[in-house]
C-alpha atoms as a PDB file:
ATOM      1  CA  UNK A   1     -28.005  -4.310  15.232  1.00  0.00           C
ATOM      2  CA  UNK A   2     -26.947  -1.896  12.744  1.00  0.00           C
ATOM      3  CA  UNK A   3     -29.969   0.128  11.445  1.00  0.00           C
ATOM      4  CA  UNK A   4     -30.646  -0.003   7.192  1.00  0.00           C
ATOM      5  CA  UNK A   5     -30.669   1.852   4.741  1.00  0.00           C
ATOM      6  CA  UNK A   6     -33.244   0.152   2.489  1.00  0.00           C
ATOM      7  CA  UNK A   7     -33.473   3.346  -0.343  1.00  0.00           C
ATOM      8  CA  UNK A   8     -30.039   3.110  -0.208  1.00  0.00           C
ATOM      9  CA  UNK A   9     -30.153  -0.054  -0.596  1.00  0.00           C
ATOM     10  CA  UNK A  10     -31.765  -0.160  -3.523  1.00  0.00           C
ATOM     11  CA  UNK A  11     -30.446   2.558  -5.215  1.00  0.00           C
ATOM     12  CA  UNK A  12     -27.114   0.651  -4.709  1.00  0.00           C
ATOM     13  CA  UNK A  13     -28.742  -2.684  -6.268  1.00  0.00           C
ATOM     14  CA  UNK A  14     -29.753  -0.533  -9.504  1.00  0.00           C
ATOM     15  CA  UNK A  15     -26.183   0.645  -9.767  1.00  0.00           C
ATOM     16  CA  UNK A  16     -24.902  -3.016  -9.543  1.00  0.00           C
ATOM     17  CA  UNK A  17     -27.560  -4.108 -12.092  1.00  0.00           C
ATOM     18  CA  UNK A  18     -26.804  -1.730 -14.157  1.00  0.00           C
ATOM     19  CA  UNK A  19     -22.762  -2.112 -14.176  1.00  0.00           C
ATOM     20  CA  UNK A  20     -23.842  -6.115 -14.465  1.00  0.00           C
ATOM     21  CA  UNK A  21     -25.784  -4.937 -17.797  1.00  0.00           C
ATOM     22  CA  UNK A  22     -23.264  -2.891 -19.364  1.00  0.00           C
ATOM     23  CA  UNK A  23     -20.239  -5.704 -18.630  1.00  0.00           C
ATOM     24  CA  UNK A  24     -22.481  -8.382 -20.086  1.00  0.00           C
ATOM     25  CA  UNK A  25     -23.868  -7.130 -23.413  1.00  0.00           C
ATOM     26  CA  UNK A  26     -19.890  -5.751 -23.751  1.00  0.00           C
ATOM     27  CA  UNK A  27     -18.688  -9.235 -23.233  1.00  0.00           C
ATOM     28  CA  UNK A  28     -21.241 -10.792 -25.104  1.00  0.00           C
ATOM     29  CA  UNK A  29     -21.690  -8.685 -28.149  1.00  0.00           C
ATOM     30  CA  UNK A  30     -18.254  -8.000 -28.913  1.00  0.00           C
ATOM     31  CA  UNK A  31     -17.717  -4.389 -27.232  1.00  0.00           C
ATOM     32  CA  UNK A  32     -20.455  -1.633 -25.806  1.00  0.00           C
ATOM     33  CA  UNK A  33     -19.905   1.933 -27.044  1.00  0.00           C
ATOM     34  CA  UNK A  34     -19.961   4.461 -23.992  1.00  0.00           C
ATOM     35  CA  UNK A  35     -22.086   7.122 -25.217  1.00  0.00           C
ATOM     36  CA  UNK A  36     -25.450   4.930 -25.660  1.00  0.00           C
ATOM     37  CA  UNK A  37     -27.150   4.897 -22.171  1.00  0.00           C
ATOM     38  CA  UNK A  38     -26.687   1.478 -21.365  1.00  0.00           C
ATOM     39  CA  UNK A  39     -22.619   2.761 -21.425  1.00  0.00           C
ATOM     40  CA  UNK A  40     -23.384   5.639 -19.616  1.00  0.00           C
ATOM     41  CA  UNK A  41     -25.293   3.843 -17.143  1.00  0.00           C
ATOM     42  CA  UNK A  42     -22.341   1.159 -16.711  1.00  0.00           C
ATOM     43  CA  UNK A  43     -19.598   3.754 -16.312  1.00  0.00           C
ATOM     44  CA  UNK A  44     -21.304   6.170 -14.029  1.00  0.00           C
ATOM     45  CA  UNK A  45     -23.285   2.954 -12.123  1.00  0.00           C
ATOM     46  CA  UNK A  46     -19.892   2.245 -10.699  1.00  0.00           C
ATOM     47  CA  UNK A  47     -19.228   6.027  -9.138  1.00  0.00           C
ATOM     48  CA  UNK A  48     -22.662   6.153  -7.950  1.00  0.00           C
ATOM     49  CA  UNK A  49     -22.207   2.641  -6.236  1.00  0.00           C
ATOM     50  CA  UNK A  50     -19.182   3.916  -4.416  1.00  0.00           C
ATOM     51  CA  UNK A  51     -20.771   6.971  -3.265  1.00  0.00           C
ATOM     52  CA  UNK A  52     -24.114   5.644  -2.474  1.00  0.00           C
ATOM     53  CA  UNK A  53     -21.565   2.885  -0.510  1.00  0.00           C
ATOM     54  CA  UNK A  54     -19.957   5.503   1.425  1.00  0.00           C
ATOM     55  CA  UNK A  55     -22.972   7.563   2.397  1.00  0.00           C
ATOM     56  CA  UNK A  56     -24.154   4.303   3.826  1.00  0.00           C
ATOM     57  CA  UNK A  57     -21.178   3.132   5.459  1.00  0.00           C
ATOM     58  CA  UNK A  58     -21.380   6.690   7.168  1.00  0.00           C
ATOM     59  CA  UNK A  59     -24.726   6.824   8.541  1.00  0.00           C
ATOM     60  CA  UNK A  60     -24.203   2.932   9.566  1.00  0.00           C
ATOM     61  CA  UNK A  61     -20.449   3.418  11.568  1.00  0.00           C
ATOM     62  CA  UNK A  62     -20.442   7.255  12.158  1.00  0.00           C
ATOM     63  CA  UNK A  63     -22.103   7.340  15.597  1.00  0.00           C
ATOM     64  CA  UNK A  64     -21.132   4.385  16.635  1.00  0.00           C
ATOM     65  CA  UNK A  65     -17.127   5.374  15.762  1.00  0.00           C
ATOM     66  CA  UNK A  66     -14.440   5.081  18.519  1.00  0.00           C
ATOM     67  CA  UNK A  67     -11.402   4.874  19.108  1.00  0.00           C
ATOM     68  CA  UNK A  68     -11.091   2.038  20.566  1.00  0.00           C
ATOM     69  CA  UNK A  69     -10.811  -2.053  20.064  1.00  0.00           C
ATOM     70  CA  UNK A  70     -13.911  -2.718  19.984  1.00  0.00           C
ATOM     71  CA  UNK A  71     -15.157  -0.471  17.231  1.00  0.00           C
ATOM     72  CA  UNK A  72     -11.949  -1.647  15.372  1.00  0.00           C
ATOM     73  CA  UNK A  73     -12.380  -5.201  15.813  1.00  0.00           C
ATOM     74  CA  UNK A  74     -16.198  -5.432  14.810  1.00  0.00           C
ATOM     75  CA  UNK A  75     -15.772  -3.004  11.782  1.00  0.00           C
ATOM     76  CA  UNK A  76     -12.841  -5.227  10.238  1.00  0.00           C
ATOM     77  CA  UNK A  77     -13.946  -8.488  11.026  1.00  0.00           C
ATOM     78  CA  UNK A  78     -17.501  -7.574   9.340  1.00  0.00           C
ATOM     79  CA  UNK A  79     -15.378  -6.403   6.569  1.00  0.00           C
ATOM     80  CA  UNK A  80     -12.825  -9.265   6.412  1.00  0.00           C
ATOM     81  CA  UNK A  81     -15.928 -11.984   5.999  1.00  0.00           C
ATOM     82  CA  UNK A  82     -17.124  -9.819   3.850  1.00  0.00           C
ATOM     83  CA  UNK A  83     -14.548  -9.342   1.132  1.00  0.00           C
ATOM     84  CA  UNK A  84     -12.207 -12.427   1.236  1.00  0.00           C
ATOM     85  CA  UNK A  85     -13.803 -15.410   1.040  1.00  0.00           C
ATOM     86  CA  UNK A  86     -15.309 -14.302  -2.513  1.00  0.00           C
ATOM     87  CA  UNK A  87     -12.334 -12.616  -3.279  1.00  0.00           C
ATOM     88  CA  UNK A  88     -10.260 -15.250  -2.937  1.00  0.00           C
ATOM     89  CA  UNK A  89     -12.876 -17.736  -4.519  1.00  0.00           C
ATOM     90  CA  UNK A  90     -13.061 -15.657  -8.297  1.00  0.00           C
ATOM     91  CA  UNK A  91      -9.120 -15.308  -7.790  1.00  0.00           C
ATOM     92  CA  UNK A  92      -8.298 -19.316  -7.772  1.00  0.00           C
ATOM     93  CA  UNK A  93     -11.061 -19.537 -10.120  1.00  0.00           C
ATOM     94  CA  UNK A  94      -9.460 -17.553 -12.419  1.00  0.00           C
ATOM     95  CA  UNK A  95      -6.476 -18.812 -11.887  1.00  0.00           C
ATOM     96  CA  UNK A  96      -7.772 -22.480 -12.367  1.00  0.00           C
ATOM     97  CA  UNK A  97      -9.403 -21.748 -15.897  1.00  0.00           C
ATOM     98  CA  UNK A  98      -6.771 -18.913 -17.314  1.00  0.00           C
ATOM     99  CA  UNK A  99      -3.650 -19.470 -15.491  1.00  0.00           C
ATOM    100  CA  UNK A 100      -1.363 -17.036 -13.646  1.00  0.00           C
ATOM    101  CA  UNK A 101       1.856 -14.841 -15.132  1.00  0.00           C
ATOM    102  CA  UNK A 102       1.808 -13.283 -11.985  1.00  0.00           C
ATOM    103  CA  UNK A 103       4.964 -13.558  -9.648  1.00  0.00           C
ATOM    104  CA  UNK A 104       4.757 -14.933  -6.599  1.00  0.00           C
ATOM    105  CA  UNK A 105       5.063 -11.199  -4.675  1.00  0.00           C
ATOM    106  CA  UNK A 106       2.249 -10.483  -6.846  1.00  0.00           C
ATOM    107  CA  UNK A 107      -0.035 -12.965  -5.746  1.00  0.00           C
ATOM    108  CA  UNK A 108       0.604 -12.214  -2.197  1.00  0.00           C
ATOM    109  CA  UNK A 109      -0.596  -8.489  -2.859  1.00  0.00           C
ATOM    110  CA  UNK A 110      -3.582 -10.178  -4.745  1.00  0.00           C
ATOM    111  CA  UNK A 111      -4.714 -12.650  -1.875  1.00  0.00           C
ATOM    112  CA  UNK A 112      -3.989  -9.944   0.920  1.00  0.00           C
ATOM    113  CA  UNK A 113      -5.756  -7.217  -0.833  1.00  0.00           C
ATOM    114  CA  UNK A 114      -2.434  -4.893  -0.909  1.00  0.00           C
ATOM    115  CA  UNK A 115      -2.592  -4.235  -4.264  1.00  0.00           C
ATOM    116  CA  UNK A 116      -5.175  -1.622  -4.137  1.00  0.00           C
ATOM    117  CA  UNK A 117      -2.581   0.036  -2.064  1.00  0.00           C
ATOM    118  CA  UNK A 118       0.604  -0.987  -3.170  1.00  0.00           C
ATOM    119  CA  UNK A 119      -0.012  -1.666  -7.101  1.00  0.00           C
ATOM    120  CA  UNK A 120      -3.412  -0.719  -8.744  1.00  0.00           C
ATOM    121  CA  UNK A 121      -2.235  -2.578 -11.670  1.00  0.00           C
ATOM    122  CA  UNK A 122      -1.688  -5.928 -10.122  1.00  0.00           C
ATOM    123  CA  UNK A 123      -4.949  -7.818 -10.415  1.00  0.00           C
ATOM    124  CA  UNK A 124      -5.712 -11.825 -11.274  1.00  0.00           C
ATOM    125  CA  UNK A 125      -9.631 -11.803 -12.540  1.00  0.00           C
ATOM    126  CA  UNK A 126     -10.860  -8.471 -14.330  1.00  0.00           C
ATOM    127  CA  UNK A 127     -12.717  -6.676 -11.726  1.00  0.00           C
ATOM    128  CA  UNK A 128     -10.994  -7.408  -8.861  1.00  0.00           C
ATOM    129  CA  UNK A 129      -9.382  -3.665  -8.655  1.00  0.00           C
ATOM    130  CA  UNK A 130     -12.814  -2.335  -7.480  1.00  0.00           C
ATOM    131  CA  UNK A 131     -11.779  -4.486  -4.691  1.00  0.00           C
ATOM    132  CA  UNK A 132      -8.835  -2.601  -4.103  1.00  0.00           C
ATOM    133  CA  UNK A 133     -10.846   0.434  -3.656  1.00  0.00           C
ATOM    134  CA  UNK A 134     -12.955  -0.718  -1.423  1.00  0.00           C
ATOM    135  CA  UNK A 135     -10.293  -2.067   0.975  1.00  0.00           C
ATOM    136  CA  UNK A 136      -8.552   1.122   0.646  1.00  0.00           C
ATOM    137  CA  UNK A 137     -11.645   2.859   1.384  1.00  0.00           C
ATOM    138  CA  UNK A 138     -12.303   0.740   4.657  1.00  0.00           C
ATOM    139  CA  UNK A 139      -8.835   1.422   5.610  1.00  0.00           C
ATOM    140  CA  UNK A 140      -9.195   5.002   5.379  1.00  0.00           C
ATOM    141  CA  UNK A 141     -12.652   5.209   6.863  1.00  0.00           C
ATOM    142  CA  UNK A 142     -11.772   5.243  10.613  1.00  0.00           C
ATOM    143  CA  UNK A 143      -9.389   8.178   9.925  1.00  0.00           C
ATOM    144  CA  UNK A 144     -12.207   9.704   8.218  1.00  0.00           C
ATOM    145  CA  UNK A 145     -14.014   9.542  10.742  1.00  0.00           C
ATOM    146  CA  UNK A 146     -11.668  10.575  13.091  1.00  0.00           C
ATOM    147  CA  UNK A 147     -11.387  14.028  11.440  1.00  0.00           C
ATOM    148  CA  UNK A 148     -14.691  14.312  11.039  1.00  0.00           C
ATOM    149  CA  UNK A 149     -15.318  14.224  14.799  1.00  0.00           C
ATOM    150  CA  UNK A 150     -12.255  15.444  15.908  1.00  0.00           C
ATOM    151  CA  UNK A 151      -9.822  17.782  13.626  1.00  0.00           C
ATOM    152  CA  UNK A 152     -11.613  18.599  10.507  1.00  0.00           C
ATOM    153  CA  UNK A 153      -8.952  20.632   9.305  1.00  0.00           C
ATOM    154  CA  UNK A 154      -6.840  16.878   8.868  1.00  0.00           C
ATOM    155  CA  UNK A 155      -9.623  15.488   6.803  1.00  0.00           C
ATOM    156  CA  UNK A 156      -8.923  18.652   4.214  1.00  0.00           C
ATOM    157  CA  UNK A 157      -5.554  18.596   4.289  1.00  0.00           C
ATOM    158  CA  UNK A 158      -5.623  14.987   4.073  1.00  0.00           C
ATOM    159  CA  UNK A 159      -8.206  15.224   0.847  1.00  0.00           C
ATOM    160  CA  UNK A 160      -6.131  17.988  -0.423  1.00  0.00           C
ATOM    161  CA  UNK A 161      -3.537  15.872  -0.720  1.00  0.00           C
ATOM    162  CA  UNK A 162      -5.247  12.991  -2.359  1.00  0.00           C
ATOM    163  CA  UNK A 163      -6.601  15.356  -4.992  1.00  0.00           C
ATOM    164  CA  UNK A 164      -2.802  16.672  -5.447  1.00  0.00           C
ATOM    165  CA  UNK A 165      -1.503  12.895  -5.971  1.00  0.00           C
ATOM    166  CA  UNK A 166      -4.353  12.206  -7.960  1.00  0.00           C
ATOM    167  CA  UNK A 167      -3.868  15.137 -10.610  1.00  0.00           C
ATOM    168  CA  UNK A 168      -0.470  14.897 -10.487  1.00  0.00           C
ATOM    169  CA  UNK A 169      -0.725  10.907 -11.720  1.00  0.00           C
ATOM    170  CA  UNK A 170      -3.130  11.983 -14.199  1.00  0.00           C
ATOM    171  CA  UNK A 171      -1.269  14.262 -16.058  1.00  0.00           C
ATOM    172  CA  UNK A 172       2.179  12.943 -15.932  1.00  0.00           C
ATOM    173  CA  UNK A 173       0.356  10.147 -18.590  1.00  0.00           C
ATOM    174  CA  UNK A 174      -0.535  13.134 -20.408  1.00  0.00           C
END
């Protein structure tokens, strides 16, 4: 058994509740400006979730990392059961109640989880792109850790150059 990380835990719950807060006086009270706290807890709840997320998946996998099947195998089946099944349940949902204008391709980067890699932008329910992270991140995390352990002069290079794609998407907008 894997061990827990109850504080953790927790302090990933708050972030959650918080982000759960924010979304539902928005939706239900036509709009939530960002600069009362409730908006600043919303917006920052989700940054803190993913790095509270990743400190935990780190002290959970690091360890334990190999490279080898049966480290891969465990890892992404956890994380398959994890994700899809409610993934793919709020996706025909939506799809059910508001309909699709989505093209086939499209859906089959929704229901694989490739658009978080392929195309940010191409999501069915509102939401679902934090799912896209995450499925990115849980791709990227063995490599991660591979650096980490083994060569962490990769793992720099490697973040240097998410930082330069990064920057360089955000300003050609600009």
């Amino acid at each position: 058994a894997k061990p827990r990380y109850e504080n953790l835990d927790y302090l990933r719950g708050l972030c959650a509740l918080s982000i759960m807060a924010y979304h539902y006086i928005g939706w239900t009270m036509q709009g939530l400006d960002i600069s009362t706290f409730l908006g600043k807890l919303g917006v920052y709840g989700v940054s803190m979730f993913y790095v509270l997320s990743g400190l935990t998946m780190y002290l959970v996998y690091f360890k334990s990392f190999a490279l080898d099947k049966t480290f891969f195998k465990n890892f992404y089946i956890k994380r398959v059961f994890r994700i899809y099944p409610l993934m793919w349940f709020v996706m025909i949902l939506a799809i059910v109640m508001y309909g699709t204008k989505h093209t086939p391709i499209d859906l089959v980067l929704q229901f694989t989880g490739l658009f978080g890699i392929v195309d940010w932008t191409s999501s069915v329910p509102v939401g679902i792109w934090s799912i896209g992270n995450e499925l990115c991140f849980y791709l990227m995390l063995p490599l991660f850790f591979y650096c980490i352990k083994k060569n962490q002069t990769t793992l720099i290079s490697i973040s240097a150059i998410v930082f330069g794609i990064w920057y360089t998407q955000k300003h050609q907008k600009h």
